[in-house]
PDB file of N, CA and C in Angstrom:
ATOM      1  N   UNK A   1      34.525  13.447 101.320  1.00  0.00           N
ATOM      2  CA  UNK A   1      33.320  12.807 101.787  1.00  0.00           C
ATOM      3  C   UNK A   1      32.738  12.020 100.630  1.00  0.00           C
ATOM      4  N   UNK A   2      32.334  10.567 100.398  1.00  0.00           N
ATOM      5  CA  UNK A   2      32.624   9.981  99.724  1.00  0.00           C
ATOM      6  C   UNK A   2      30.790  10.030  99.028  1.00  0.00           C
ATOM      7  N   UNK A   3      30.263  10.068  99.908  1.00  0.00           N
ATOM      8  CA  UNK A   3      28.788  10.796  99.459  1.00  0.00           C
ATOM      9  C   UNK A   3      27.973  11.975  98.916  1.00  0.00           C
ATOM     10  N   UNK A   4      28.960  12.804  98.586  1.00  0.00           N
ATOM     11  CA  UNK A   4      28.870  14.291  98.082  1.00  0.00           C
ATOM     12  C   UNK A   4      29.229  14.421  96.739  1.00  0.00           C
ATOM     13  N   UNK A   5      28.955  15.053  96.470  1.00  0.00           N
ATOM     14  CA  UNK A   5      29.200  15.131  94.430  1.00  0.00           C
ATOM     15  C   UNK A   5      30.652  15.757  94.459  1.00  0.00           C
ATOM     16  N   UNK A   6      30.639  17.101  94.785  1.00  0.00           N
ATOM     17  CA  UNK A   6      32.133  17.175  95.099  1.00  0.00           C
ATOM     18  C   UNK A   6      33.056  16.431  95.737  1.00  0.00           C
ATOM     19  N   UNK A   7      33.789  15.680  95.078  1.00  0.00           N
ATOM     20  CA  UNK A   7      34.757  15.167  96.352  1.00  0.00           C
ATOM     21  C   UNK A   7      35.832  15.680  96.718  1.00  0.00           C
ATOM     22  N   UNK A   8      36.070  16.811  95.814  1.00  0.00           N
ATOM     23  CA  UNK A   8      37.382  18.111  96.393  1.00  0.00           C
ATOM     24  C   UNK A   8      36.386  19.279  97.096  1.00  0.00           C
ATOM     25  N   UNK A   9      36.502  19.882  97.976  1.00  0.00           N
ATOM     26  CA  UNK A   9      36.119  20.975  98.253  1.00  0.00           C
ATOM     27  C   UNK A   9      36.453  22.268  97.423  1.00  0.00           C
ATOM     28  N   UNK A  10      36.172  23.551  97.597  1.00  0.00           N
ATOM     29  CA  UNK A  10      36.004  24.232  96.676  1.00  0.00           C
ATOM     30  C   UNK A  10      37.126  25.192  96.926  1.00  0.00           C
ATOM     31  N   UNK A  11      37.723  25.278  97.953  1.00  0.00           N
ATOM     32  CA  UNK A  11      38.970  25.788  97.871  1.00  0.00           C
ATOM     33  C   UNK A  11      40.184  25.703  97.027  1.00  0.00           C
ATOM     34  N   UNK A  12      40.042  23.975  97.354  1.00  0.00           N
ATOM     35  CA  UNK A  12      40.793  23.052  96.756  1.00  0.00           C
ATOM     36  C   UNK A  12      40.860  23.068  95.292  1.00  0.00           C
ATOM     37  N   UNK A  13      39.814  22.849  94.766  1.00  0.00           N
ATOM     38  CA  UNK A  13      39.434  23.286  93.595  1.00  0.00           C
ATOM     39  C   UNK A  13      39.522  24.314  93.015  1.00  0.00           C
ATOM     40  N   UNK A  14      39.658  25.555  93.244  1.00  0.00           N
ATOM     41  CA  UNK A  14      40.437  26.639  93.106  1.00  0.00           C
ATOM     42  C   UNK A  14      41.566  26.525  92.721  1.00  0.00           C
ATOM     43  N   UNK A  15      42.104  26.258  94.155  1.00  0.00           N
ATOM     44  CA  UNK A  15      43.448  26.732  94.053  1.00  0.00           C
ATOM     45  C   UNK A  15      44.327  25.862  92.546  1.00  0.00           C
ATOM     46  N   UNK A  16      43.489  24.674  92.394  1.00  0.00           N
ATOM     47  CA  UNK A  16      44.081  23.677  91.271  1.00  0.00           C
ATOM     48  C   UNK A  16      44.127  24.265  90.232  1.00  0.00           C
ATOM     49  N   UNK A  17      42.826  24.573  89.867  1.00  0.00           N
ATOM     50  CA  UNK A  17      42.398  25.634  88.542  1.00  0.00           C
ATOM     51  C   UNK A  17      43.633  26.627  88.115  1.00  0.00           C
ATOM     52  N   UNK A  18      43.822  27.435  89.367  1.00  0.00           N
ATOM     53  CA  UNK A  18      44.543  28.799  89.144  1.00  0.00           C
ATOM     54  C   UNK A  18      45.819  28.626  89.165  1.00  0.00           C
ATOM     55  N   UNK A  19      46.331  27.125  89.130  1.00  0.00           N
ATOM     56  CA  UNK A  19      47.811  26.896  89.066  1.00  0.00           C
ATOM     57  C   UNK A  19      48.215  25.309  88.065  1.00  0.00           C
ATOM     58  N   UNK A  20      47.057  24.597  87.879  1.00  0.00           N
ATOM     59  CA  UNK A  20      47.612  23.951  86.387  1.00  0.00           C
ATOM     60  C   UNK A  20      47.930  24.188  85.384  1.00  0.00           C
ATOM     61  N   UNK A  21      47.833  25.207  84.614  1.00  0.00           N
ATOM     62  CA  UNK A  21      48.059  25.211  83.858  1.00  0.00           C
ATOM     63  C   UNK A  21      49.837  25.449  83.755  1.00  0.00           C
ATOM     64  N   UNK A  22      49.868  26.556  84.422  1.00  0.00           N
ATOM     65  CA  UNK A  22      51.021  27.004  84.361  1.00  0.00           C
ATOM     66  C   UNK A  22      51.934  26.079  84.826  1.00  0.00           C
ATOM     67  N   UNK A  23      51.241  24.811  85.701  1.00  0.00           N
ATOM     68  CA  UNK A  23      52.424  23.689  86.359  1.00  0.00           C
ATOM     69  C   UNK A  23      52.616  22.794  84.890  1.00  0.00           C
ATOM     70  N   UNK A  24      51.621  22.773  84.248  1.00  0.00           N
ATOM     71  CA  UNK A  24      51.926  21.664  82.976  1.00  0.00           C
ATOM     72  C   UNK A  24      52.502  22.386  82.059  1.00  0.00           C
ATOM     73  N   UNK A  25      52.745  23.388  81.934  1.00  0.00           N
ATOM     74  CA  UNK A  25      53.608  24.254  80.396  1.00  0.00           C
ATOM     75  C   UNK A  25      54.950  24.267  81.355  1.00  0.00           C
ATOM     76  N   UNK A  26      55.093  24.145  82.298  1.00  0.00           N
ATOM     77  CA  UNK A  26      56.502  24.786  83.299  1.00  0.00           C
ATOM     78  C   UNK A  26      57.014  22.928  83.047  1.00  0.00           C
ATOM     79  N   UNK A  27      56.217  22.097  82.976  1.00  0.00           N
ATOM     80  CA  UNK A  27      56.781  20.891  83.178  1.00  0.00           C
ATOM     81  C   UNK A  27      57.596  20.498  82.182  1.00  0.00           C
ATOM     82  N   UNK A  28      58.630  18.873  82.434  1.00  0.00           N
ATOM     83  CA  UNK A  28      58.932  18.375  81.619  1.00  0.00           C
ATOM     84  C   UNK A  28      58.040  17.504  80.612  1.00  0.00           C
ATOM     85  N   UNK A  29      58.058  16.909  79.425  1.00  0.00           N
ATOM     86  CA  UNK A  29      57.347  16.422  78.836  1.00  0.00           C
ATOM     87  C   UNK A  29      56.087  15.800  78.813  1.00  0.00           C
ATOM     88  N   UNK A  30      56.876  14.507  79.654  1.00  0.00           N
ATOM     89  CA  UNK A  30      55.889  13.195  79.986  1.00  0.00           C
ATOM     90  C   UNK A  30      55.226  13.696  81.381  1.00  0.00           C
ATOM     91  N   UNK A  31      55.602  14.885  82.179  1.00  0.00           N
ATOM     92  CA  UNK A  31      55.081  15.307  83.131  1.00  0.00           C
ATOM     93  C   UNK A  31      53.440  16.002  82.682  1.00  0.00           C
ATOM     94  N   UNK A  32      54.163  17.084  81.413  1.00  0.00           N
ATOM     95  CA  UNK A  32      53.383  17.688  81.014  1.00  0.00           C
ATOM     96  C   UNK A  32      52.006  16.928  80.194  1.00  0.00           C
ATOM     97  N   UNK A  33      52.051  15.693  79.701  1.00  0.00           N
ATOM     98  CA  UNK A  33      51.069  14.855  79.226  1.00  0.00           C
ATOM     99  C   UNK A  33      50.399  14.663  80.071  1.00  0.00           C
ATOM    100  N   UNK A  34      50.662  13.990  81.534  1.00  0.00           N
ATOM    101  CA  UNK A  34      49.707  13.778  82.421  1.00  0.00           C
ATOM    102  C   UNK A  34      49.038  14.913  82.957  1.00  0.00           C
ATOM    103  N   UNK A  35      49.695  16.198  83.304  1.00  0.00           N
ATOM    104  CA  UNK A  35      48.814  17.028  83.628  1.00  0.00           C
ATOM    105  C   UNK A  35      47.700  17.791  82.814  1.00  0.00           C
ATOM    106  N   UNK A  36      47.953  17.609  81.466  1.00  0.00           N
ATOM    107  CA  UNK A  36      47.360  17.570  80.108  1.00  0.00           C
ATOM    108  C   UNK A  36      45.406  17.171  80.973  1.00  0.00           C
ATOM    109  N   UNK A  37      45.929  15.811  80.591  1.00  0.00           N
ATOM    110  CA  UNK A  37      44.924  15.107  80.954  1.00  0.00           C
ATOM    111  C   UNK A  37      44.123  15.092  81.927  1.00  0.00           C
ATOM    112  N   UNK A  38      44.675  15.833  83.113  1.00  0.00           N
ATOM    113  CA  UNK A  38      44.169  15.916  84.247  1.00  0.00           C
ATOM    114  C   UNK A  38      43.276  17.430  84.083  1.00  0.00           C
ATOM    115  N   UNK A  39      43.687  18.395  83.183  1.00  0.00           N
ATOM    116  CA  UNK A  39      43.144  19.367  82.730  1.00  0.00           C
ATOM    117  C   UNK A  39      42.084  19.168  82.434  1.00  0.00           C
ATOM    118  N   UNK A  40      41.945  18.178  81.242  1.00  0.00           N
ATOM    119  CA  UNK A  40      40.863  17.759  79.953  1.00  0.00           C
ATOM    120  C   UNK A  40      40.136  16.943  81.584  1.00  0.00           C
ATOM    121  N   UNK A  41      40.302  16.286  82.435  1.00  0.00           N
ATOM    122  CA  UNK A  41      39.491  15.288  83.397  1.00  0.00           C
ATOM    123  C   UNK A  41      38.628  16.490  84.406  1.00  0.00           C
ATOM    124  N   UNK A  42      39.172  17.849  84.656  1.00  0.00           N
ATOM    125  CA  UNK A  42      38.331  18.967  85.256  1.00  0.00           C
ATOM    126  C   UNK A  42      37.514  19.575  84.283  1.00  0.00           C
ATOM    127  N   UNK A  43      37.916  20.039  83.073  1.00  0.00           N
ATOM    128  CA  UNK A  43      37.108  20.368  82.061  1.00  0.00           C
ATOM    129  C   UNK A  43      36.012  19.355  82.167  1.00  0.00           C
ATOM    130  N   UNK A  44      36.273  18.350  81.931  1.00  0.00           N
ATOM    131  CA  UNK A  44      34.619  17.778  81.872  1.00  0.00           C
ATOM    132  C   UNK A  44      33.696  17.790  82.972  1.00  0.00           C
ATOM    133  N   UNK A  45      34.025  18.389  83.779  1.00  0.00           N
ATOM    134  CA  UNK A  45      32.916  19.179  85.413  1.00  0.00           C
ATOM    135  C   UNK A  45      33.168  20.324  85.194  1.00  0.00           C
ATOM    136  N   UNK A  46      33.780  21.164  85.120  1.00  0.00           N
ATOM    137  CA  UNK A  46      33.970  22.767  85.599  1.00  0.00           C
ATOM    138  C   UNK A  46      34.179  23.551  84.040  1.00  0.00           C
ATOM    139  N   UNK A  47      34.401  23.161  83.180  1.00  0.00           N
ATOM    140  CA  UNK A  47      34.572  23.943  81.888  1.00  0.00           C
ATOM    141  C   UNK A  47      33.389  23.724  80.755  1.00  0.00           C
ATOM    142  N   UNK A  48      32.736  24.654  80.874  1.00  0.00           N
ATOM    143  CA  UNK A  48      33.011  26.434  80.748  1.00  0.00           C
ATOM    144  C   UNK A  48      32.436  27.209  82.302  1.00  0.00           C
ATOM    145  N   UNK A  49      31.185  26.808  82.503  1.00  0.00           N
ATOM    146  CA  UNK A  49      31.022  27.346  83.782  1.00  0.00           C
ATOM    147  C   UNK A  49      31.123  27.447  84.765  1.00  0.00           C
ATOM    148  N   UNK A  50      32.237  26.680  85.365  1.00  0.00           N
ATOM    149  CA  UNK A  50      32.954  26.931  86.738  1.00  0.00           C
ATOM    150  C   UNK A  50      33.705  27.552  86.349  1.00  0.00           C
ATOM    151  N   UNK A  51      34.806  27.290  84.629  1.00  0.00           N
ATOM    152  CA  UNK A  51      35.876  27.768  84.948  1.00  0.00           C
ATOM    153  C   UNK A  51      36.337  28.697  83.896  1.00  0.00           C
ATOM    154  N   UNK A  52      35.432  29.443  83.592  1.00  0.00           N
ATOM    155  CA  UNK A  52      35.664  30.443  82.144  1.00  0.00           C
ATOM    156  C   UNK A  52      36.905  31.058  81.772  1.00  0.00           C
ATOM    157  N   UNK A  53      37.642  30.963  82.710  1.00  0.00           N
ATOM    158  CA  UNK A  53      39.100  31.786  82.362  1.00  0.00           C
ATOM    159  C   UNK A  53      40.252  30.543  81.650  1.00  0.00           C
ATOM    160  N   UNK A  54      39.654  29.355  81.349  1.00  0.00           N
ATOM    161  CA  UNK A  54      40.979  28.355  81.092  1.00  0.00           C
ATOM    162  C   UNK A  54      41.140  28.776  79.862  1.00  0.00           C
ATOM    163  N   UNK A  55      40.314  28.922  78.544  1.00  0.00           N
ATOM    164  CA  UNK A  55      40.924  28.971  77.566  1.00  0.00           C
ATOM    165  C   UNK A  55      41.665  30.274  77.318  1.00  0.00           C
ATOM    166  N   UNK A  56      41.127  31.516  78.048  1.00  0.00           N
ATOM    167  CA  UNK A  56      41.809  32.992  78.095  1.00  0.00           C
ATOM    168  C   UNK A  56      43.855  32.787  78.593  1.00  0.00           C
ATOM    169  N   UNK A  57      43.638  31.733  79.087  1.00  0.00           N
ATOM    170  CA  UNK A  57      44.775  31.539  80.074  1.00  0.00           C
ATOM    171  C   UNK A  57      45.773  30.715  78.962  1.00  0.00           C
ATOM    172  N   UNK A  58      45.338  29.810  78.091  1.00  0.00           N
ATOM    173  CA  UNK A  58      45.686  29.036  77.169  1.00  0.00           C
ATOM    174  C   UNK A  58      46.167  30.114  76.646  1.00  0.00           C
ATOM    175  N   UNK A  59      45.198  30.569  75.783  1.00  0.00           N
ATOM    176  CA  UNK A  59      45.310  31.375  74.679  1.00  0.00           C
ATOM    177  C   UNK A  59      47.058  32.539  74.513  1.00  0.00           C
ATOM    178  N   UNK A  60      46.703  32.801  75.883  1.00  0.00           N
ATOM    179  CA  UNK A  60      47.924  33.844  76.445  1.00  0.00           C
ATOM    180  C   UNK A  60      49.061  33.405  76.164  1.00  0.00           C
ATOM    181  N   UNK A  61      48.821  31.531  76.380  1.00  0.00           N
ATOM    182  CA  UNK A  61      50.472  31.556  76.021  1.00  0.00           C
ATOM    183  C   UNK A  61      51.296  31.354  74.769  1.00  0.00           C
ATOM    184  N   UNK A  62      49.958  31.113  73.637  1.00  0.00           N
ATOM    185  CA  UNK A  62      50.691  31.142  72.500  1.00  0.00           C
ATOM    186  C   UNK A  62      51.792  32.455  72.085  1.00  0.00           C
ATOM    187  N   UNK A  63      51.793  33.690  72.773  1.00  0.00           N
ATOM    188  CA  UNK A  63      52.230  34.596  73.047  1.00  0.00           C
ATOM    189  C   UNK A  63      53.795  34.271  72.983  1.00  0.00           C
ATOM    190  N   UNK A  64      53.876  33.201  73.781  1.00  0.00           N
ATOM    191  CA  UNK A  64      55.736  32.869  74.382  1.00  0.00           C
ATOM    192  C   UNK A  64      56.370  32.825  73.507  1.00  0.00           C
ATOM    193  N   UNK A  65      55.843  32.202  72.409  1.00  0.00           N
ATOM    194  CA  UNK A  65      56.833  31.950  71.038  1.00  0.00           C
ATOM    195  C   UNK A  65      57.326  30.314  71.761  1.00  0.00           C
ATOM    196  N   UNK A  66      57.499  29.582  72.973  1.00  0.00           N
ATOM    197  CA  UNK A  66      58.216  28.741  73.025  1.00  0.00           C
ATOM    198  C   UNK A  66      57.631  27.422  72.770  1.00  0.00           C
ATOM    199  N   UNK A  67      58.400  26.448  71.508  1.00  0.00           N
ATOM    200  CA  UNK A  67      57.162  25.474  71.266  1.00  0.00           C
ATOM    201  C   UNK A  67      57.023  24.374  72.290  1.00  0.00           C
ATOM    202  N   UNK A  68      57.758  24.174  72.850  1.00  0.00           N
ATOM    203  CA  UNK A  68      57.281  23.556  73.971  1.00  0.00           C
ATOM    204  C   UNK A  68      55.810  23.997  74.825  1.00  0.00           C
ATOM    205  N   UNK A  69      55.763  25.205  74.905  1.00  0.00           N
ATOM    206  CA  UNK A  69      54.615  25.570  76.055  1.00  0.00           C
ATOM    207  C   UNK A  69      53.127  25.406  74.677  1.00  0.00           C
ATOM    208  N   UNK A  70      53.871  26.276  73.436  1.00  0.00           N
ATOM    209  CA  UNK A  70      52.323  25.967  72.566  1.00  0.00           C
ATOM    210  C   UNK A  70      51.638  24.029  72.237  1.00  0.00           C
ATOM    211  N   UNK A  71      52.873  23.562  72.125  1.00  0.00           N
ATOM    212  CA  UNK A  71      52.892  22.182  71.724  1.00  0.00           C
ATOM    213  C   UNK A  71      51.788  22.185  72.996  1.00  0.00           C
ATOM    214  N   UNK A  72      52.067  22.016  74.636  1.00  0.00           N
ATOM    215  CA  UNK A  72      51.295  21.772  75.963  1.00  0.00           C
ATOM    216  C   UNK A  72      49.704  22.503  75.448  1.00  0.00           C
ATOM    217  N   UNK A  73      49.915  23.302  75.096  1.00  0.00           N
ATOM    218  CA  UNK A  73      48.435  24.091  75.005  1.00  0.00           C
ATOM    219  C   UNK A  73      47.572  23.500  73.718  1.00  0.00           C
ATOM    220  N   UNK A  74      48.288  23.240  72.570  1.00  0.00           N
ATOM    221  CA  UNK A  74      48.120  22.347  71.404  1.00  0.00           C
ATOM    222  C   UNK A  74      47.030  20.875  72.143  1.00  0.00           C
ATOM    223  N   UNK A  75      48.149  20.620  72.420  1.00  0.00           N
ATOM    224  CA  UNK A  75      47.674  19.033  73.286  1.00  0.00           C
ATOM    225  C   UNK A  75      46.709  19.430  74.500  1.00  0.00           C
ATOM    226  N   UNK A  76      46.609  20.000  75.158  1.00  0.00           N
ATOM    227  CA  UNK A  76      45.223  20.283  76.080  1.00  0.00           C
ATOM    228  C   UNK A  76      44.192  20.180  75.359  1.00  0.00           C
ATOM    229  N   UNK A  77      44.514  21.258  74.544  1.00  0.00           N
ATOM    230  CA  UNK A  77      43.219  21.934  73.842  1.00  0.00           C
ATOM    231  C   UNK A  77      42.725  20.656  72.678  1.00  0.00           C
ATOM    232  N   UNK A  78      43.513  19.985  72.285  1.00  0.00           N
ATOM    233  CA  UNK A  78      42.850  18.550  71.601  1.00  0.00           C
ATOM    234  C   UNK A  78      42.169  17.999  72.697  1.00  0.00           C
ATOM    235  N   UNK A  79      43.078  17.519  73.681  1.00  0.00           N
ATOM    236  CA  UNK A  79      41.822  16.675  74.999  1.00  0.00           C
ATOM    237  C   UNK A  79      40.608  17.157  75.332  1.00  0.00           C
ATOM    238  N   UNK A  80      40.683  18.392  75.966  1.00  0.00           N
ATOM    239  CA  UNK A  80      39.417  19.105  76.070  1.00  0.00           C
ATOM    240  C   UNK A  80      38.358  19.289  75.254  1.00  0.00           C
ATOM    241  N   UNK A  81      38.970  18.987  73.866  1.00  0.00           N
ATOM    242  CA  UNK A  81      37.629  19.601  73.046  1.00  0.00           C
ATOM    243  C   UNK A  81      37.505  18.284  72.499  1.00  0.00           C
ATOM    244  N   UNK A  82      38.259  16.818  72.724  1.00  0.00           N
ATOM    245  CA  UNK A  82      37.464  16.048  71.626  1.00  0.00           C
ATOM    246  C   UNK A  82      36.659  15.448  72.196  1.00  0.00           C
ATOM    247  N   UNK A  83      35.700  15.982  73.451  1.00  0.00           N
ATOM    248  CA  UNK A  83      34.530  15.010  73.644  1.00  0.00           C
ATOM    249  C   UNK A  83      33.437  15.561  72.959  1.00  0.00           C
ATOM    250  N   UNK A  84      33.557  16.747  71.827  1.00  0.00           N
ATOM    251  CA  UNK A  84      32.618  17.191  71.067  1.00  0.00           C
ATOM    252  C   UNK A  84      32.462  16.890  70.263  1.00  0.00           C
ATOM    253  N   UNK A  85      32.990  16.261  69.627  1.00  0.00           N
ATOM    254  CA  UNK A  85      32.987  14.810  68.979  1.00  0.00           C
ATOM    255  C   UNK A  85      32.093  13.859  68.613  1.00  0.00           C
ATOM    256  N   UNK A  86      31.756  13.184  70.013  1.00  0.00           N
ATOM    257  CA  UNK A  86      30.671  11.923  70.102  1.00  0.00           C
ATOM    258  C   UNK A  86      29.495  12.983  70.804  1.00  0.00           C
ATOM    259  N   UNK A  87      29.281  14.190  71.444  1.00  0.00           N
ATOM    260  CA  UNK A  87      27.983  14.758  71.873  1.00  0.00           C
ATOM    261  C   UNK A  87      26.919  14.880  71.428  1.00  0.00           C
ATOM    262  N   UNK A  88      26.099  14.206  71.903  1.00  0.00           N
ATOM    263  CA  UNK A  88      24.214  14.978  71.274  1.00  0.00           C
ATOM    264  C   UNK A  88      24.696  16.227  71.298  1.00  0.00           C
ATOM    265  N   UNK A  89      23.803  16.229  69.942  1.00  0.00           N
ATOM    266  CA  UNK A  89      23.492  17.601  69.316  1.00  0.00           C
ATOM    267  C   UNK A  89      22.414  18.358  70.110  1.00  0.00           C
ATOM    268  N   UNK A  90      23.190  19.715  70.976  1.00  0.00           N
ATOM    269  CA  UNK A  90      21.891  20.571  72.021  1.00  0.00           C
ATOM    270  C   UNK A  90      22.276  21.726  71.485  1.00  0.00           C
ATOM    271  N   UNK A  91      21.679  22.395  72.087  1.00  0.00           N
ATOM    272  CA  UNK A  91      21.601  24.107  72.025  1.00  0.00           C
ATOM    273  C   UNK A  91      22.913  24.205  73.151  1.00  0.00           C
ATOM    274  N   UNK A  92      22.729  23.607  74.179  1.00  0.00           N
ATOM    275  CA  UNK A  92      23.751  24.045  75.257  1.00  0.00           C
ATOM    276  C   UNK A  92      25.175  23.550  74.663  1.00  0.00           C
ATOM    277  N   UNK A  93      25.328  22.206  73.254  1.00  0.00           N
ATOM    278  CA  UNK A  93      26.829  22.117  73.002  1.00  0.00           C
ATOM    279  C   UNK A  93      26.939  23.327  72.135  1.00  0.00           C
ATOM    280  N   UNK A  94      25.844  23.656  71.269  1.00  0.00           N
ATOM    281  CA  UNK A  94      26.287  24.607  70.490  1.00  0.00           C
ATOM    282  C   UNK A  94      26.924  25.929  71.201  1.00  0.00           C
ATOM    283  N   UNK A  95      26.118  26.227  72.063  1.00  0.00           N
ATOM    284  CA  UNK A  95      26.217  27.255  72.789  1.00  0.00           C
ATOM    285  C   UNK A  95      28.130  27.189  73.075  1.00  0.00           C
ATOM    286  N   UNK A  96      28.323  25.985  73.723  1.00  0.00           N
ATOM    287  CA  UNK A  96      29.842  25.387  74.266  1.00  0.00           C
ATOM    288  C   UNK A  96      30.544  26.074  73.109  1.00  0.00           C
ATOM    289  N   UNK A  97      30.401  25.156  71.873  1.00  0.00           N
ATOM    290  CA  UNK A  97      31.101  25.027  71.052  1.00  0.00           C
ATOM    291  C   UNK A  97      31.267  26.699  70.581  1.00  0.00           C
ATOM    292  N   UNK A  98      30.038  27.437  70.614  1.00  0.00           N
ATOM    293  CA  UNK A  98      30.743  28.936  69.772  1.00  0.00           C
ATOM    294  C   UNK A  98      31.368  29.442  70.866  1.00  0.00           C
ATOM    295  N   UNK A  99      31.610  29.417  71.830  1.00  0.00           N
ATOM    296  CA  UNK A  99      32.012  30.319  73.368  1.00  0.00           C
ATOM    297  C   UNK A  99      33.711  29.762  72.783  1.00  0.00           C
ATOM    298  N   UNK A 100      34.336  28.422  72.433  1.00  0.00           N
ATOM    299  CA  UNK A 100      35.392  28.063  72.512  1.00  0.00           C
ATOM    300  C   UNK A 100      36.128  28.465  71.110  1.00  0.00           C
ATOM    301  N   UNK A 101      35.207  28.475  70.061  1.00  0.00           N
ATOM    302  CA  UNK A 101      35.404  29.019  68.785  1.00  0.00           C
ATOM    303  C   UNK A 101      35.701  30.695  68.766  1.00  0.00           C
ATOM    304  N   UNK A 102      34.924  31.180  69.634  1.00  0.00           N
ATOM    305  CA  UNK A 102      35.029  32.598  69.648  1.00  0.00           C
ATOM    306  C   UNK A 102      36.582  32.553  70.212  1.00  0.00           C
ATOM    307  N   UNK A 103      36.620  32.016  71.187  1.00  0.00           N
ATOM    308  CA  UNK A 103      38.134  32.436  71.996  1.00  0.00           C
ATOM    309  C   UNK A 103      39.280  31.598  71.493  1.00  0.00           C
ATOM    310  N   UNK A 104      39.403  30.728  71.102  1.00  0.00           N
ATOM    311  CA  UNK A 104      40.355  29.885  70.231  1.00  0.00           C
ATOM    312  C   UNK A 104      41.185  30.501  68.814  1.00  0.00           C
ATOM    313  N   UNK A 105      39.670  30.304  67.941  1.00  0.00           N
ATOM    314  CA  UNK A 105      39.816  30.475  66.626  1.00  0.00           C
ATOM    315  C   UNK A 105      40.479  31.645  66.051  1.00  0.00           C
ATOM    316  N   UNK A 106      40.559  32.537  66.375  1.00  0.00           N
ATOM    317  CA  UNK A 106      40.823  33.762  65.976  1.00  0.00           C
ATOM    318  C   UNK A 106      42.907  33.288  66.297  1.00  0.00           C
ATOM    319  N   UNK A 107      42.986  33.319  67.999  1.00  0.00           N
ATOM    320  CA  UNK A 107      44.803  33.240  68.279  1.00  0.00           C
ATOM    321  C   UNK A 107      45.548  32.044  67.373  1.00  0.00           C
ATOM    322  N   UNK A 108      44.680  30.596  67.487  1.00  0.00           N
ATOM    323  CA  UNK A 108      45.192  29.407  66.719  1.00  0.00           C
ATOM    324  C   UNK A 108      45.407  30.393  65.663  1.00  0.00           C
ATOM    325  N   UNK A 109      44.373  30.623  64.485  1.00  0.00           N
ATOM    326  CA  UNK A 109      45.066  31.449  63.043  1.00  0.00           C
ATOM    327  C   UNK A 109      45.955  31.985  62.745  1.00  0.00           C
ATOM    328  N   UNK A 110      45.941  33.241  63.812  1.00  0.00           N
ATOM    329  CA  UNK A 110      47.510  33.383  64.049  1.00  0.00           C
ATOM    330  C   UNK A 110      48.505  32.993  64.321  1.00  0.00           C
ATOM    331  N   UNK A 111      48.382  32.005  65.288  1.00  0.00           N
ATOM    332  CA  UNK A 111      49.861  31.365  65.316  1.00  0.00           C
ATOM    333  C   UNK A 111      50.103  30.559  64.322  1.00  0.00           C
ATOM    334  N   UNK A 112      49.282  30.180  63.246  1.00  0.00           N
ATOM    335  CA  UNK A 112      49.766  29.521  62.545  1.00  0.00           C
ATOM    336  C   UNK A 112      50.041  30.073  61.311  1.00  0.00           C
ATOM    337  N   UNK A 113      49.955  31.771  61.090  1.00  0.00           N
ATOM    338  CA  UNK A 113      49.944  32.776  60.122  1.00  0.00           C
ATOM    339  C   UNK A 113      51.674  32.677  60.853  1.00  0.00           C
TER     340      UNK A 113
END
């Protein structure tokens, strides 16, 4: 409905959430770039508070050991976070910014220990 703020319904929207990620680490490359992006294009509506479980879900897969899937999560996680970047300075980015630091910072270290 072309007059509604949502223009996916919320099912829909769901069901996307709870299965991109895993479609863009399962993909081939240049597959996996676009769905990249399409990640980082919901993040900027639904992340953090629609969708609090994406970076938990990320995070998990540095786990695989396979660099292909970390490289995918590597590259999300640049898209997603570099619109913090150019943001006014609020309480609510700060707020953003330690919620992603808390859950990031700690697994990145390690994988790179």
């Amino acid at each position: 409905v072309e007059d509604e703020l949502n223009k996916i319904c919320e099912a829909d929207r769901v069901a996307i959430k709870a299965n991109i990620v895993h479609l863009m680490l399962s993909s081939p490359e240049q597959i996996q770039k676009q769905l990249s992006d399409a990640i980082s294009i919901i993040g900027r509506e639904d992340f953090p508070q629609k969708w609090p479980d994406l970076l938990t879900e990320m995070v998990n897969r540095f786990q695989s050991g396979d660099f292909h899937v970390i490289n995918g999560v590597l590259r999300t996680a640049h898209s997603l976070f570099k619109r913090y970047r150019h943001e006014f300075k609020s309480n609510e980015l700060w707020t953003e910014i330690k919620l992603v630091l808390d859950a990031f910072a700690l697994p990145l270290t390690n994988l790179f220990k």
